[in-house]
Protein backbone atom coordinates (compact mmCIF):
# COMPACT_ATOMS: atom_id res chain seq x y z
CA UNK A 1 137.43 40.46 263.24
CA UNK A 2 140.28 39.09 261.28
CA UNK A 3 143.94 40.29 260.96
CA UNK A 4 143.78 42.62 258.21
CA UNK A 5 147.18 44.75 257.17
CA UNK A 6 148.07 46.87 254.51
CA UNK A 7 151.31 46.73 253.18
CA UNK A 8 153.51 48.17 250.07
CA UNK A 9 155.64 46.28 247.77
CA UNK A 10 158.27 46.01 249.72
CA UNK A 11 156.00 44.77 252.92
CA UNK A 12 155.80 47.81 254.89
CA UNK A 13 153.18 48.54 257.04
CA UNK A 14 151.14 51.60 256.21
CA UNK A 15 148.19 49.91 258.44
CA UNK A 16 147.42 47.18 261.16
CA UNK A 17 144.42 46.63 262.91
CA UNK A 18 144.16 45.69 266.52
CA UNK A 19 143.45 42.36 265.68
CA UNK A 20 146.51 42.20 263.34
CA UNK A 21 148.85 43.90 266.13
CA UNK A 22 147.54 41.21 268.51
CA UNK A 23 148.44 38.81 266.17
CA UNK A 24 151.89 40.24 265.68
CA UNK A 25 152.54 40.54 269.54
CA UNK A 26 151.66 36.88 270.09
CA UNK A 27 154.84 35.68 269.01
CA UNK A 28 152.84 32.76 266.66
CA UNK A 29 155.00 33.04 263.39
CA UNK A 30 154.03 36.75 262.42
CA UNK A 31 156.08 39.60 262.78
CA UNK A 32 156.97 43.00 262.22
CA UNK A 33 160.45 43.26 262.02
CA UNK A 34 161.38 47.08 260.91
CA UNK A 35 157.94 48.31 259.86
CA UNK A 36 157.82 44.97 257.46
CA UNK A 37 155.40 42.22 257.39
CA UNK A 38 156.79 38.94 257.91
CA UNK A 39 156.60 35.08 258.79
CA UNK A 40 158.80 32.45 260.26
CA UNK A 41 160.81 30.41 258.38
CA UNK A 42 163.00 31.32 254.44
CA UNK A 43 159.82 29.58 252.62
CA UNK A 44 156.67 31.16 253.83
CA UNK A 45 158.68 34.65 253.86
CA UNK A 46 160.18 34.15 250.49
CA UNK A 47 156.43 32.81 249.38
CA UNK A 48 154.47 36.24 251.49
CA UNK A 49 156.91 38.29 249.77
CA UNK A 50 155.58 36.96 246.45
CA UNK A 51 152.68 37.14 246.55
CA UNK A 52 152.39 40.99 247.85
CA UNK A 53 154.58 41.90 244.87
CA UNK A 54 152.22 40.36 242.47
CA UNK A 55 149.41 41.43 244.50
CA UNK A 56 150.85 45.61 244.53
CA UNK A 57 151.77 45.21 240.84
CA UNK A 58 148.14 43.87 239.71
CA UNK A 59 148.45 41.10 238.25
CA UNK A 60 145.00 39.65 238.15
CA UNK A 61 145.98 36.74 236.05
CA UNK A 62 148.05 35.47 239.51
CA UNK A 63 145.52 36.80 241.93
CA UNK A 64 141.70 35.42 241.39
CA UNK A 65 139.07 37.90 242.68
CA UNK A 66 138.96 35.75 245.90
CA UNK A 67 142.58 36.64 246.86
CA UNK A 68 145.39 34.92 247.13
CA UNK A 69 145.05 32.78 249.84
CA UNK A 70 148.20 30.87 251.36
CA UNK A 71 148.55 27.54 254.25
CA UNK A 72 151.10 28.62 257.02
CA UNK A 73 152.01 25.36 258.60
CA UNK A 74 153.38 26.69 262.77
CA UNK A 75 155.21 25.03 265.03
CA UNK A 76 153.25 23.71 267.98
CA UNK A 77 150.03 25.01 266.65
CA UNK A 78 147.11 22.80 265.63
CA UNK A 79 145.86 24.15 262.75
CA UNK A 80 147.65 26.92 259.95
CA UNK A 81 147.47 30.47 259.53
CA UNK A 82 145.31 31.32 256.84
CA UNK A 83 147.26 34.13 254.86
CA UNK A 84 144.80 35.84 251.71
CA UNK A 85 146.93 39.11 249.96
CA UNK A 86 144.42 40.79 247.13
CA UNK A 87 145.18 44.38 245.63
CA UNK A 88 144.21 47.60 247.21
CA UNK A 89 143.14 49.55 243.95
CA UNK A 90 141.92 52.82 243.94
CA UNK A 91 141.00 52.20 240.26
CA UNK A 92 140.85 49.14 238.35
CA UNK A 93 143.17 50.59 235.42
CA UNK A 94 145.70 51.61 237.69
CA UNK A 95 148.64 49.05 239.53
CA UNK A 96 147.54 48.50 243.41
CA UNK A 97 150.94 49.80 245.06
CA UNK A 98 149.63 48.59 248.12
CA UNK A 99 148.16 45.00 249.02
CA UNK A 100 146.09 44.24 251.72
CA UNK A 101 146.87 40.73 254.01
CA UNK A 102 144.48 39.01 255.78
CA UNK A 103 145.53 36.67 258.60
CA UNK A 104 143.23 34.36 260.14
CA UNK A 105 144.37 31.88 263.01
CA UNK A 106 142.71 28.99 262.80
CA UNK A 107 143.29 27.75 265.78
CA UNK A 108 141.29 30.73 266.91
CA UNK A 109 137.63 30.27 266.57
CA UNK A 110 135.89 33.21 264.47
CA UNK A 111 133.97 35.57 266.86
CA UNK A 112 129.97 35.18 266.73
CA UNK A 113 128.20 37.52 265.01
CA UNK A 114 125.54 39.29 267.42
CA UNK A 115 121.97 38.84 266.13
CA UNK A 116 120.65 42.08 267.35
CA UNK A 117 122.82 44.12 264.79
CA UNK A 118 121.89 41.81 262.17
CA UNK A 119 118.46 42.50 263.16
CA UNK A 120 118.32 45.93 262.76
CA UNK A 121 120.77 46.68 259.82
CA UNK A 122 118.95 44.32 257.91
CA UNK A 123 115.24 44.30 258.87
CA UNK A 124 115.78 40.57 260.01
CA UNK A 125 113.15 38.66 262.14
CA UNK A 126 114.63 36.76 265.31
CA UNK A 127 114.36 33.67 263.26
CA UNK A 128 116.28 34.93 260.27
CA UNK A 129 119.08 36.44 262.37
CA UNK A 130 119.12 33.57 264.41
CA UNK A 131 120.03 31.78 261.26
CA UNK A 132 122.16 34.10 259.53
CA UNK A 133 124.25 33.99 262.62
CA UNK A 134 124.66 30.25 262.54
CA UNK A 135 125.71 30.17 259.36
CA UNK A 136 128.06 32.85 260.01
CA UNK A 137 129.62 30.27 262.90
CA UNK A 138 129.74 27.91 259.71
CA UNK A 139 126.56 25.69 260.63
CA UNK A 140 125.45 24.17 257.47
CA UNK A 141 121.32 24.12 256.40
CA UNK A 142 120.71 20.76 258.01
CA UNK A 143 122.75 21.47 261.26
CA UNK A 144 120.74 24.73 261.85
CA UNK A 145 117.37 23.38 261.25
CA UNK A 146 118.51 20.36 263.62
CA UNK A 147 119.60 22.87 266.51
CA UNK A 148 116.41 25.24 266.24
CA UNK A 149 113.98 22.48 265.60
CA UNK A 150 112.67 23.40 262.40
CA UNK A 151 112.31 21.98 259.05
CA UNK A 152 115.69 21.98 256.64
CA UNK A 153 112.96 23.88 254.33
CA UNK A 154 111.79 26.17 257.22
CA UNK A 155 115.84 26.87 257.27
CA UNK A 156 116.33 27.24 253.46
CA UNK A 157 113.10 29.96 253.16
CA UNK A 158 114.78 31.69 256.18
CA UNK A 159 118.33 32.06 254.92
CA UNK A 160 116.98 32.34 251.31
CA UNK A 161 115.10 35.57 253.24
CA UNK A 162 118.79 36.87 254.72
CA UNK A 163 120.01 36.57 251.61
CA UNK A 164 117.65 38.70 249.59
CA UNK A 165 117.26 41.09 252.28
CA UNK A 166 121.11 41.70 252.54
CA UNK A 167 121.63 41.82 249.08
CA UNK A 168 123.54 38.76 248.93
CA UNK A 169 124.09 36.86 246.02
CA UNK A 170 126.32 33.86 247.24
């Protein structure tokens, strides 16, 4: 669901995806301005640039496994843009060339995941779907088990069950 792009060095687009062309055509402080990537303003730019340089050249020491996440402050907006660049490798020996940006408007909220997916990828129960999609929405433990009516430990031993069954560690 986010604005994901993948640029070169240099900025170019090699790939946008409709949510990053969306992004682009809303006139917010993106742009594509001959095939580049780009922001408002001489500091973000100069900073994007940056950090897609270091991000195609592979420098890990600069770029923690999380990405490189920036704060794009716009004008007449409420919140930033959330900005993360991370290397597209094809092998971990090998430089990225190519770095791929992830734009998230914050002043956007993040679509809801569908439960019935969830539920069938992943061998969920309602219950445990139910949950995993609330904390997907960014309801904490205590929040979900206050909405559902159910015990914070009811909660825990349901996303504790998402968890395993997903394979996720964190």
């Amino acid at each position: 669901p986010d604005a994901t792009v993948l640029v070169d060095a240099d900025g170019r687009i090699g790939f946008a995806n409709a949510a990053a062309r969306a992004l682009i055509a809303a006139g917010i402080g993106v742009h594509d301005r001959d095939g580049r990537l780009g922001l408002d303003g001489t500091r973000p730019q100069d900073e994007l640039a940056r950090r897609i340089r270091e991000a195609c050249l592979g420098r890990p020491v600069h770029l923690p496994a999380r990405g490189d996440t920036m704060s794009v402050t716009l004008p007449g907006r409420q919140l930033p843009l959330s900005l993360t660049v991370v290397p597209a490798l094809s092998r971990l020996d090998a430089p990225a060339h190519w770095a791929v940006v992830t734009l998230r408007d914050l002043d956007r909220p993040a679509p809801t995941a569908a439960a019935g997916p969830l539920r069938s990828l992943f061998a969920l129960t309602r219950a445990e779907a139910a949950v995993a999609v609330s904390v997907a929405a960014g309801r904490s433990v205590a929040e979900i088990a206050g909405e559902r009516g159910i015990a914070t430990s009811t909660a825990r031993s349901q996303l504790a069950a998402v968890f395993r069954k997903t394979g996720t560690t964190r």
